[in-house]
PDB file of N, CA and C in Angstrom:
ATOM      1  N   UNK A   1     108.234  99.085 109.117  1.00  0.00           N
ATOM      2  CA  UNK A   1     107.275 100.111 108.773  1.00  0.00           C
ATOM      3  C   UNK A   1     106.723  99.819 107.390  1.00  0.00           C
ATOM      4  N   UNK A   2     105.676 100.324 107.265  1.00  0.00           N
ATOM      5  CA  UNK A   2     105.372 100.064 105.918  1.00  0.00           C
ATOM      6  C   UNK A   2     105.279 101.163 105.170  1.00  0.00           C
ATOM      7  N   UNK A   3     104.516 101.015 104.299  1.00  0.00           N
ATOM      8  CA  UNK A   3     105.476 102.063 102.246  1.00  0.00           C
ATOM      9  C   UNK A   3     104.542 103.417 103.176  1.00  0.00           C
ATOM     10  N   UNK A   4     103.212 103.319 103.480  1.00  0.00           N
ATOM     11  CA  UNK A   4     102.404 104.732 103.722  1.00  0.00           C
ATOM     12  C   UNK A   4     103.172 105.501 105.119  1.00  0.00           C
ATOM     13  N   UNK A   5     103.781 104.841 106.140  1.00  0.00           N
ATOM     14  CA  UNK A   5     104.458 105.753 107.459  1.00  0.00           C
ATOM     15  C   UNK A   5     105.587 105.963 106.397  1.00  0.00           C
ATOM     16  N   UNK A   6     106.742 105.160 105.948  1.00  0.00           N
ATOM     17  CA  UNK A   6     107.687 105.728 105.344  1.00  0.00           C
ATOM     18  C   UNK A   6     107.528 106.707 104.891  1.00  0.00           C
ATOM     19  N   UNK A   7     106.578 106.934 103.951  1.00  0.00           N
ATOM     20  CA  UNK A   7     106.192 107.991 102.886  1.00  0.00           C
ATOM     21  C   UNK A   7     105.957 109.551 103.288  1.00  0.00           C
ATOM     22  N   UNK A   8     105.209 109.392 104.521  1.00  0.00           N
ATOM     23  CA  UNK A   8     104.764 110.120 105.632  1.00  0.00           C
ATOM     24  C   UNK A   8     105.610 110.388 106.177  1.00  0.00           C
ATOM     25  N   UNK A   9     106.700 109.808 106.745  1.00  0.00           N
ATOM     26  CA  UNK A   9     107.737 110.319 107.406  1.00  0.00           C
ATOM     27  C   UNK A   9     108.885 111.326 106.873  1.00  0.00           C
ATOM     28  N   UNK A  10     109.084 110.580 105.211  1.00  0.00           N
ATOM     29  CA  UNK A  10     109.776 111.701 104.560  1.00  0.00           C
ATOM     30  C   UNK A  10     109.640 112.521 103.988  1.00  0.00           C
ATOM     31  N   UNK A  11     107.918 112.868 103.849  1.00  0.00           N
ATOM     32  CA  UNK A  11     107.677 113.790 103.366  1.00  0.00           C
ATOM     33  C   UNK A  11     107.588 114.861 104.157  1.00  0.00           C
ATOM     34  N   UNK A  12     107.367 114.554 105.886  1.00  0.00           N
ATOM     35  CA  UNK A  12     107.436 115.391 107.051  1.00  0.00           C
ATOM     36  C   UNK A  12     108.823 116.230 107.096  1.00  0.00           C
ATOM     37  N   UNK A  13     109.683 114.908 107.278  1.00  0.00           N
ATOM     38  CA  UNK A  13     111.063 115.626 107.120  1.00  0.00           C
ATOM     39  C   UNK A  13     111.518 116.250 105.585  1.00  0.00           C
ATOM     40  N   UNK A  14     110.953 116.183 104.566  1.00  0.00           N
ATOM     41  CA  UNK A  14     111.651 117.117 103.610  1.00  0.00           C
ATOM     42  C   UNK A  14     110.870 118.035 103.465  1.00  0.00           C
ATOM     43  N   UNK A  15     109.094 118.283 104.026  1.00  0.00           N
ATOM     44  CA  UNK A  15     108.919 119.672 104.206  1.00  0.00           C
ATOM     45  C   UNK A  15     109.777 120.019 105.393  1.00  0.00           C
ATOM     46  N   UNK A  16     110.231 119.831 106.856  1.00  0.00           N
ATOM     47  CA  UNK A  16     111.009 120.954 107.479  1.00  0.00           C
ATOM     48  C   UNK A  16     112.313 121.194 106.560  1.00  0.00           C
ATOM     49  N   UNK A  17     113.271 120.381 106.126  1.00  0.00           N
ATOM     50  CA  UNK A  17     114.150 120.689 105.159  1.00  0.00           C
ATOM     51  C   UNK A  17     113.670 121.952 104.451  1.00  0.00           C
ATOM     52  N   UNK A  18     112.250 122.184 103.865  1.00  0.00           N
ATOM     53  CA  UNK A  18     112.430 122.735 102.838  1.00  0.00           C
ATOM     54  C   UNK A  18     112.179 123.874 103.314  1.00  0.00           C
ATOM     55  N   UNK A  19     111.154 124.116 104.399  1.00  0.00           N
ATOM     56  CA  UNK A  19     110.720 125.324 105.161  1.00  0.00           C
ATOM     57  C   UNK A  19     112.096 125.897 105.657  1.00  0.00           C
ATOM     58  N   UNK A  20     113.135 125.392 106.445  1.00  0.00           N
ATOM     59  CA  UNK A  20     114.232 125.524 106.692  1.00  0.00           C
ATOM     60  C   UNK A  20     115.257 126.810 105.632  1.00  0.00           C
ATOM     61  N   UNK A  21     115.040 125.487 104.552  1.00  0.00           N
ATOM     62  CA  UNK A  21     115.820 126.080 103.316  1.00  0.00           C
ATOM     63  C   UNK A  21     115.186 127.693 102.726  1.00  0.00           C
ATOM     64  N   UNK A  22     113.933 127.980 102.607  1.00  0.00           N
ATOM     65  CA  UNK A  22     112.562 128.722 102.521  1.00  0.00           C
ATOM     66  C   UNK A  22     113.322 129.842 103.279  1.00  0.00           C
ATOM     67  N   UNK A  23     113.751 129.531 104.401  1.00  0.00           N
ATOM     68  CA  UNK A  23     113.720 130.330 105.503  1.00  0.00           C
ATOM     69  C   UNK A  23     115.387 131.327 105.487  1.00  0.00           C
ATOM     70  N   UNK A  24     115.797 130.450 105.311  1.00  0.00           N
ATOM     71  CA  UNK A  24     117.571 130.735 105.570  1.00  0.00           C
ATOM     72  C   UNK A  24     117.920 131.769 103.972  1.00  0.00           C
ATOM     73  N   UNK A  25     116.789 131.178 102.773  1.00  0.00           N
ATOM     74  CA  UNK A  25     117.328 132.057 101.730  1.00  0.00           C
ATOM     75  C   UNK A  25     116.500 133.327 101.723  1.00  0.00           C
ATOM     76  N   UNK A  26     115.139 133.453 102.282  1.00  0.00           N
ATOM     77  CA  UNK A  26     114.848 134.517 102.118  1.00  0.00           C
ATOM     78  C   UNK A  26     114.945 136.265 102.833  1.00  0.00           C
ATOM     79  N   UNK A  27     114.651 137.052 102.335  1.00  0.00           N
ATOM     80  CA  UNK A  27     115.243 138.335 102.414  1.00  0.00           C
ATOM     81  C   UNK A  27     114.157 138.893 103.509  1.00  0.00           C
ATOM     82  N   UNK A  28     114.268 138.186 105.238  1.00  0.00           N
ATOM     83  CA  UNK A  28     113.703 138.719 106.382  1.00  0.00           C
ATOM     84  C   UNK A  28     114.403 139.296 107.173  1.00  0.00           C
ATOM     85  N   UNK A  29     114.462 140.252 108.378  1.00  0.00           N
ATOM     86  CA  UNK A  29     114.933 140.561 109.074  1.00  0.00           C
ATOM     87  C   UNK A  29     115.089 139.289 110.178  1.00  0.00           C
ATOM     88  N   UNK A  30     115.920 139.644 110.818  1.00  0.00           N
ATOM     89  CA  UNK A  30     116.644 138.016 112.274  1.00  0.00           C
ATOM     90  C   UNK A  30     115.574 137.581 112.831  1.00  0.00           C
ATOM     91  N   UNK A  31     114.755 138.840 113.318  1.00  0.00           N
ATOM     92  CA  UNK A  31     113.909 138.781 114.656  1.00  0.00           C
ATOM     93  C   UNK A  31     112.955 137.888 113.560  1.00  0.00           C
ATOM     94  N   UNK A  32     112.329 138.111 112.591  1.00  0.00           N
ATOM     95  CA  UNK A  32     111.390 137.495 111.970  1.00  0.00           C
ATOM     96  C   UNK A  32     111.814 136.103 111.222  1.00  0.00           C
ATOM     97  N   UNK A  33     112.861 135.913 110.834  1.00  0.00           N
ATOM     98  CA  UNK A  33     113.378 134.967 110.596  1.00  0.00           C
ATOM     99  C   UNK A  33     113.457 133.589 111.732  1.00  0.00           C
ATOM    100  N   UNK A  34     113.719 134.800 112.815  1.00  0.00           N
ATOM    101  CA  UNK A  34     113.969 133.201 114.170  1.00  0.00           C
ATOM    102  C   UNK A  34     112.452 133.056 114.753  1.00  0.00           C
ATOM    103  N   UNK A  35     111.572 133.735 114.429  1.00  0.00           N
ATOM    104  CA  UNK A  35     110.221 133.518 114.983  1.00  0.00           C
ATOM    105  C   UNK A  35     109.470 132.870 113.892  1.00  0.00           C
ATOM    106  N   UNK A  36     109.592 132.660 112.744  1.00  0.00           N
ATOM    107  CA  UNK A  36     109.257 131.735 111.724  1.00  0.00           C
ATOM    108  C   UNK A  36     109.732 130.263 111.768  1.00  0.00           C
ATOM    109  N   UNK A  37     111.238 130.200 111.999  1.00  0.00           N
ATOM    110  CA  UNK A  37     112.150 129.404 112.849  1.00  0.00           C
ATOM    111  C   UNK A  37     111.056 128.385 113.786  1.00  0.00           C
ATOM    112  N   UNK A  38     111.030 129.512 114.564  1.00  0.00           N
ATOM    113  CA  UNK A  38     110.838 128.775 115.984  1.00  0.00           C
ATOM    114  C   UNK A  38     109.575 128.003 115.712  1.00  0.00           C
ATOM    115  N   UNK A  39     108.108 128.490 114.987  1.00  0.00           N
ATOM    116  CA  UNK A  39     107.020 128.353 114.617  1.00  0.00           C
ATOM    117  C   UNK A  39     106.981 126.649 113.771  1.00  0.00           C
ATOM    118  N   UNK A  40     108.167 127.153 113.010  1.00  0.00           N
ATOM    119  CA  UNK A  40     108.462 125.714 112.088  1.00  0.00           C
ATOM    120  C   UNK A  40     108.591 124.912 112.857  1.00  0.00           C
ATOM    121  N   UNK A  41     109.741 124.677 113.477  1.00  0.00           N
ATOM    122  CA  UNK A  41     110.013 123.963 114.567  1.00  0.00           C
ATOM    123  C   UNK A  41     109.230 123.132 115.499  1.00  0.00           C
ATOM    124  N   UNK A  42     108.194 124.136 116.050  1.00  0.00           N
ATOM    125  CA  UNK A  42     106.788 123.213 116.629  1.00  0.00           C
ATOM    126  C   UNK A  42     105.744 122.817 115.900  1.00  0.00           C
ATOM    127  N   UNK A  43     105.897 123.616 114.654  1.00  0.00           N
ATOM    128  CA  UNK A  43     104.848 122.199 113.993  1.00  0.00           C
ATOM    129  C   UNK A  43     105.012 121.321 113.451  1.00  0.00           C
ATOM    130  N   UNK A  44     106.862 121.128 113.734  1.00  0.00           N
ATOM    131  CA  UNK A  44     107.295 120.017 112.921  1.00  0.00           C
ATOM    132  C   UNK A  44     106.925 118.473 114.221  1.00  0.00           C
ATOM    133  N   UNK A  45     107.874 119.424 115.365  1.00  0.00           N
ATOM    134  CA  UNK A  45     107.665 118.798 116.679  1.00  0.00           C
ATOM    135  C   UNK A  45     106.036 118.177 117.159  1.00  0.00           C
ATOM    136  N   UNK A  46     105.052 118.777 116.401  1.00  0.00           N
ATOM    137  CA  UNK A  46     103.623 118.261 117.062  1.00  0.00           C
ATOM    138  C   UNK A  46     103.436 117.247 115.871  1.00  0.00           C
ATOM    139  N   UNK A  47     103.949 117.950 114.318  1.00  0.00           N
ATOM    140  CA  UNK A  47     103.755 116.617 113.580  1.00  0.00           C
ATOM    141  C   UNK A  47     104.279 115.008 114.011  1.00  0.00           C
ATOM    142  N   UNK A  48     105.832 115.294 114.265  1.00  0.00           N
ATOM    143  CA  UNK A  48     106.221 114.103 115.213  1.00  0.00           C
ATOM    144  C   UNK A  48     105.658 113.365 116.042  1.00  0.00           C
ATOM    145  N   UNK A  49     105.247 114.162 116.767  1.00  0.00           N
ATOM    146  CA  UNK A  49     104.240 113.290 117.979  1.00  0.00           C
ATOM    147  C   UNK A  49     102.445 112.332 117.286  1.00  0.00           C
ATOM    148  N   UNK A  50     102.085 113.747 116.621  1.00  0.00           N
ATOM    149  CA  UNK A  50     101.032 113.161 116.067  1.00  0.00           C
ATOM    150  C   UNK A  50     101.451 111.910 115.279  1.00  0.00           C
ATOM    151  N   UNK A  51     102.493 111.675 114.762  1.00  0.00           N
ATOM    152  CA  UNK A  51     102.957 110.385 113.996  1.00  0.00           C
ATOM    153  C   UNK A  51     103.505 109.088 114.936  1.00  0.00           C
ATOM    154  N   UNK A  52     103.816 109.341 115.692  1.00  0.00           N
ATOM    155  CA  UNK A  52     104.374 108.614 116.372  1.00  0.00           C
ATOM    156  C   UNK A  52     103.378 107.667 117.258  1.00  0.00           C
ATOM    157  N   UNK A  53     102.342 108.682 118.260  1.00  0.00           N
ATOM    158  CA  UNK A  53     101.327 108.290 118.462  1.00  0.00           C
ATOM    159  C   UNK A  53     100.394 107.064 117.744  1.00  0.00           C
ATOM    160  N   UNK A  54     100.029 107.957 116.282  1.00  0.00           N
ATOM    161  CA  UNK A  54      99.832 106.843 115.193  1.00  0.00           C
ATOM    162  C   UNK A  54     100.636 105.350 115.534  1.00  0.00           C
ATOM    163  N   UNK A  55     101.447 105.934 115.012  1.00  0.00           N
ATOM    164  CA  UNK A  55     102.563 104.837 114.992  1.00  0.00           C
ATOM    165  C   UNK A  55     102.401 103.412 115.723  1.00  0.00           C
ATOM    166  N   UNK A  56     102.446 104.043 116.806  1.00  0.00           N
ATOM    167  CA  UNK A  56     102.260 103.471 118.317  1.00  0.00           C
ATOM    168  C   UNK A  56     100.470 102.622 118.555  1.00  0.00           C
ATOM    169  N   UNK A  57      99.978 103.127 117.991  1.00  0.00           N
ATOM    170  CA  UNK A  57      98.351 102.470 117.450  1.00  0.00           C
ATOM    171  C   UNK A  57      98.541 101.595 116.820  1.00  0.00           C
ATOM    172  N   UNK A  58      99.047 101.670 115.442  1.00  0.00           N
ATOM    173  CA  UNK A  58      99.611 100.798 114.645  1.00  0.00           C
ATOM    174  C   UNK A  58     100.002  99.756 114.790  1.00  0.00           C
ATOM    175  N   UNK A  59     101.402  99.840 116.162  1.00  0.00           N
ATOM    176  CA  UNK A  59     101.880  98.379 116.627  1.00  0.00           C
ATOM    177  C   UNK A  59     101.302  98.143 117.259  1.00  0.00           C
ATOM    178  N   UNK A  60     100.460  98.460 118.182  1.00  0.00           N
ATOM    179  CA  UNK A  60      99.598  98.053 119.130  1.00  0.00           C
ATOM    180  C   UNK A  60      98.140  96.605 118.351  1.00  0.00           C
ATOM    181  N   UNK A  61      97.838  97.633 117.503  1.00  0.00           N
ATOM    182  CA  UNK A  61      96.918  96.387 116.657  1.00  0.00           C
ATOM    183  C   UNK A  61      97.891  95.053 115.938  1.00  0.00           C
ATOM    184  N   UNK A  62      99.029  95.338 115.486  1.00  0.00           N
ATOM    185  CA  UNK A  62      99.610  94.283 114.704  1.00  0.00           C
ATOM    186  C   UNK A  62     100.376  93.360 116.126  1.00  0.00           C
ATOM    187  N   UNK A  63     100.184  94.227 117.129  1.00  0.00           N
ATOM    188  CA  UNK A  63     100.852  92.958 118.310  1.00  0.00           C
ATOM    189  C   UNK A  63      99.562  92.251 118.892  1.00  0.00           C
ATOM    190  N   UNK A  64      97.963  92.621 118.871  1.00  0.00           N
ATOM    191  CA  UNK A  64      97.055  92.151 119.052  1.00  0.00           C
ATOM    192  C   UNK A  64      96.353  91.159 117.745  1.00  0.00           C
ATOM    193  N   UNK A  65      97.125  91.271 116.795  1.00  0.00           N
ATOM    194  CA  UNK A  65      96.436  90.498 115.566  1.00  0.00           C
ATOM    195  C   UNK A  65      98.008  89.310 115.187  1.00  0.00           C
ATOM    196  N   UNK A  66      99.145  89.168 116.169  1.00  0.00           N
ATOM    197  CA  UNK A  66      99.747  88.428 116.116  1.00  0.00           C
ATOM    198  C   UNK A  66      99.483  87.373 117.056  1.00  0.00           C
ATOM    199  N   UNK A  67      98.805  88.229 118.093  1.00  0.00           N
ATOM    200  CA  UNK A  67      98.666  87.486 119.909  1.00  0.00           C
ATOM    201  C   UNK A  67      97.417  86.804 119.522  1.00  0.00           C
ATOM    202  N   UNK A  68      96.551  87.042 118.651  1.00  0.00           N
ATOM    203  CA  UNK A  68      95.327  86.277 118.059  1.00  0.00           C
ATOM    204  C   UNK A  68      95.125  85.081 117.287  1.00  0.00           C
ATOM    205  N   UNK A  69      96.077  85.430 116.176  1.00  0.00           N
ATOM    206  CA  UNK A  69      96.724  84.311 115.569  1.00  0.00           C
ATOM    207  C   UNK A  69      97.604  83.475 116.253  1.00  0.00           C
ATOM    208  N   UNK A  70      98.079  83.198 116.941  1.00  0.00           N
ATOM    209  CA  UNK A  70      99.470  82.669 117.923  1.00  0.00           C
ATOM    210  C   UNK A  70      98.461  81.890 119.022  1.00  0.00           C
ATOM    211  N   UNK A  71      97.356  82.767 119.538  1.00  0.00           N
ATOM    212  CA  UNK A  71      96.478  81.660 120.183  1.00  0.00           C
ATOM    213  C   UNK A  71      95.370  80.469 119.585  1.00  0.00           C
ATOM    214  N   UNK A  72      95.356  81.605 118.337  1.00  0.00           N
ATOM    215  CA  UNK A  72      94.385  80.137 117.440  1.00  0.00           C
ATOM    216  C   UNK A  72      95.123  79.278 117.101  1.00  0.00           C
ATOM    217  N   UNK A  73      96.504  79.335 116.855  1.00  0.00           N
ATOM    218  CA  UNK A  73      97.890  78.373 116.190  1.00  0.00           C
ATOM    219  C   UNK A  73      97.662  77.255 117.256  1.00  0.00           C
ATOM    220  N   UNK A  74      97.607  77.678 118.740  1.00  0.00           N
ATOM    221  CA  UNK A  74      98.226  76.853 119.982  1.00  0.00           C
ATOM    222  C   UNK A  74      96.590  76.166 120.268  1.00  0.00           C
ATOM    223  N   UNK A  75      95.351  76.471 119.721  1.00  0.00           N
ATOM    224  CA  UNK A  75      94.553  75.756 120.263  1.00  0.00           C
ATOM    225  C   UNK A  75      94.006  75.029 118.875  1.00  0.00           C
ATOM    226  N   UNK A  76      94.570  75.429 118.097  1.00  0.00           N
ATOM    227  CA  UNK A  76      94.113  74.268 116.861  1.00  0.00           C
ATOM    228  C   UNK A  76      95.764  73.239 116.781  1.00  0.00           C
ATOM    229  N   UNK A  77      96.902  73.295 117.604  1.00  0.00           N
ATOM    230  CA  UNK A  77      97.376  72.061 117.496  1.00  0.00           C
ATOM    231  C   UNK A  77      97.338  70.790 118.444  1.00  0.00           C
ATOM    232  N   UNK A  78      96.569  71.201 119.203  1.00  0.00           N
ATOM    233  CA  UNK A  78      96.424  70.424 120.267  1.00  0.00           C
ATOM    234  C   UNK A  78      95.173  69.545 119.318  1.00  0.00           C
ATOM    235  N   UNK A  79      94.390  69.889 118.537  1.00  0.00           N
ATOM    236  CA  UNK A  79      93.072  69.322 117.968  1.00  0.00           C
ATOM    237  C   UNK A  79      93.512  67.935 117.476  1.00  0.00           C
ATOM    238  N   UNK A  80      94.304  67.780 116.369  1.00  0.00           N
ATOM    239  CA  UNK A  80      94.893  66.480 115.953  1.00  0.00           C
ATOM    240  C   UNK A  80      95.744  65.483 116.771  1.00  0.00           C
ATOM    241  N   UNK A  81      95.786  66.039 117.810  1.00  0.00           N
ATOM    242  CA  UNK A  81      96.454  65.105 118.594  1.00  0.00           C
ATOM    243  C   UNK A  81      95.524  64.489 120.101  1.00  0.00           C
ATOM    244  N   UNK A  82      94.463  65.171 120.160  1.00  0.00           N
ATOM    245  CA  UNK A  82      93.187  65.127 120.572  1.00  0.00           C
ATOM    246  C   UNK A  82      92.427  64.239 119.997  1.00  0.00           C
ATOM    247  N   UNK A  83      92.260  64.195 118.818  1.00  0.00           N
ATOM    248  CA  UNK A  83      91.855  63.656 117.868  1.00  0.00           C
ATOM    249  C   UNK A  83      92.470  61.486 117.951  1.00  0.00           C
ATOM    250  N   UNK A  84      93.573  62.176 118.128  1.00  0.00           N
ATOM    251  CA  UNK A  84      94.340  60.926 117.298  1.00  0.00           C
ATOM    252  C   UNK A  84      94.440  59.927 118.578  1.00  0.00           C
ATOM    253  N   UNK A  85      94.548  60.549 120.163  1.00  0.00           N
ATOM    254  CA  UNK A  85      94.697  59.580 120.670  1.00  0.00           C
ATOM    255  C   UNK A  85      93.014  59.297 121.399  1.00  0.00           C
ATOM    256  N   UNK A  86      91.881  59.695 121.556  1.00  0.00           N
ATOM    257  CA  UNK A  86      90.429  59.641 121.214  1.00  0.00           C
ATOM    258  C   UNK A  86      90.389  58.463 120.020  1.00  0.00           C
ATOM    259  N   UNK A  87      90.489  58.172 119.416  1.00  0.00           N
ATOM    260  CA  UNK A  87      90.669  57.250 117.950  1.00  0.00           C
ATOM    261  C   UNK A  87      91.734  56.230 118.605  1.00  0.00           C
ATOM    262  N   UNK A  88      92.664  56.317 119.301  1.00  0.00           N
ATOM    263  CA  UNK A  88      93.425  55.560 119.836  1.00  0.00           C
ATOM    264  C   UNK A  88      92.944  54.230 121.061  1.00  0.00           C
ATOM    265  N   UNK A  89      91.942  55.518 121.770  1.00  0.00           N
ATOM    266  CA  UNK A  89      91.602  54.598 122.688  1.00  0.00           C
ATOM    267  C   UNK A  89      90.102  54.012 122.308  1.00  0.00           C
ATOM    268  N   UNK A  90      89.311  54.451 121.660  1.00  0.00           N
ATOM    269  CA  UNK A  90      88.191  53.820 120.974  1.00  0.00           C
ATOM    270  C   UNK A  90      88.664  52.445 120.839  1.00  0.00           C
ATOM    271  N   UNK A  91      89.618  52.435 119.571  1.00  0.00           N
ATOM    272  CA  UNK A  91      90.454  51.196 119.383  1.00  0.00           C
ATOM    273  C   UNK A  91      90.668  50.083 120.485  1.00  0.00           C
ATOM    274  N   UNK A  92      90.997  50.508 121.408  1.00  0.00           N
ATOM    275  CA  UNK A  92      91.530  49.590 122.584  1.00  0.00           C
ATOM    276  C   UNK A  92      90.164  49.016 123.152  1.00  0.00           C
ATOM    277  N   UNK A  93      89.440  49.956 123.362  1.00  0.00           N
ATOM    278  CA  UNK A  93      87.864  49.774 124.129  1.00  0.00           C
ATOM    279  C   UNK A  93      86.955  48.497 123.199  1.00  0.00           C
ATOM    280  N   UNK A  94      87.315  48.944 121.764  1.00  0.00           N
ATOM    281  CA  UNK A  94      86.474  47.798 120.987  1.00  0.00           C
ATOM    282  C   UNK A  94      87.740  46.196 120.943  1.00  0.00           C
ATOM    283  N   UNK A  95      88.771  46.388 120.754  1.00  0.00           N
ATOM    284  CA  UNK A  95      89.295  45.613 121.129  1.00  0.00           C
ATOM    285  C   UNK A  95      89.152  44.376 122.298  1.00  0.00           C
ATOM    286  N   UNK A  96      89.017  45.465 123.398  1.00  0.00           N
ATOM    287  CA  UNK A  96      88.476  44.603 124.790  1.00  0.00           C
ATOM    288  C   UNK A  96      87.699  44.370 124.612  1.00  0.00           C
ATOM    289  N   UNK A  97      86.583  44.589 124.184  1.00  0.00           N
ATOM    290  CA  UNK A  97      84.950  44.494 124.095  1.00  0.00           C
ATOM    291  C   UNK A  97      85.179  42.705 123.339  1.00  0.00           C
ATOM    292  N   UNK A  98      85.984  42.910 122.425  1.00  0.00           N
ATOM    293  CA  UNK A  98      85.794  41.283 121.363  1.00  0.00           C
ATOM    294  C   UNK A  98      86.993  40.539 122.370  1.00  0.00           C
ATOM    295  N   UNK A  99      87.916  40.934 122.820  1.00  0.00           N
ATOM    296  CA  UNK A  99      88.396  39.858 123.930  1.00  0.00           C
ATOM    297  C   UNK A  99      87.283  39.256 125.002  1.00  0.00           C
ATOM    298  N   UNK A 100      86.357  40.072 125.251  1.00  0.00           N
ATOM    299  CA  UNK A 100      85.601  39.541 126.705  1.00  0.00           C
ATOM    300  C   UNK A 100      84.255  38.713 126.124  1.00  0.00           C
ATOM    301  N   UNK A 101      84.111  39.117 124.760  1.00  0.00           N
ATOM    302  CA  UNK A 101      83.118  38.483 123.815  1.00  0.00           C
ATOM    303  C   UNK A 101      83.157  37.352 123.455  1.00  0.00           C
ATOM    304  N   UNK A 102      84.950  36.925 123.335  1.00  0.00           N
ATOM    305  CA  UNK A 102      85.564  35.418 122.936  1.00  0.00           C
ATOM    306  C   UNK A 102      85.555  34.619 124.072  1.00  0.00           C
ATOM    307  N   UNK A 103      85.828  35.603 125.028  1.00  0.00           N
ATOM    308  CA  UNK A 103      85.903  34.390 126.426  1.00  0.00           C
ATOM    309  C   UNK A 103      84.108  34.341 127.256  1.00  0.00           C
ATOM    310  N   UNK A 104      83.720  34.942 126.816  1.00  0.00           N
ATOM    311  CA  UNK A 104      82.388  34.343 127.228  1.00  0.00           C
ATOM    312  C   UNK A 104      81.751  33.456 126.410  1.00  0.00           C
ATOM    313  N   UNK A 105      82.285  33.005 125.206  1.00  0.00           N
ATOM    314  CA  UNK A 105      81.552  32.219 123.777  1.00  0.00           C
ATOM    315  C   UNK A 105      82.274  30.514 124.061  1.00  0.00           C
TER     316      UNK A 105
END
């Protein structure tokens, strides 16, 4: 993960911590206390998702910008060796060319 989800993540979890804490010290009645509770709770739960989702975007591009790079890797090494035996057989071709040049002279 990197420094901005980290950051994001614990700042998610130490606001419910703190709403939590918010909650448990102050001077409410039960019924209002567990319906504040409960309230916290799902917007901690939709924050989750909304992050995760993210999240999930996130790897999605860095597994498409690895699969990109990884195919340019595999079609630029084939180039020098493309290269080298092209240059290889040139060689041979001019070669023959001055063998068949000597025996016709």
């Amino acid at each position: 993960m990197n420094k901005i989800s980290t950051f994001i993540m614990g700042a998610s979890i130490g606001c419910a911590f703190g709403a939590l804490a918010a909650l448990a010290l102050a001077p409410r009645s039960g019924a209002e206390t567990r319906g504040l509770v409960a309230q916290g709770a799902g917007e901690f739960a939709e924050n989750a998702q909304d992050f995760g989702a993210g999240l999930g975007y996130y790897a999605q591009g860095a597994a498409r910008d690895v699969r990109e790079k990884g195919e340019a890797a595999i079609k630029g090494a084939g180039k020098p060796a493309e290269d080298e035996a092209a240059d290889e057989l040139k060689a041979k071709i001019a070669a023959a060319r001055e063998k068949i040049a000597e025996a016709e002279a």
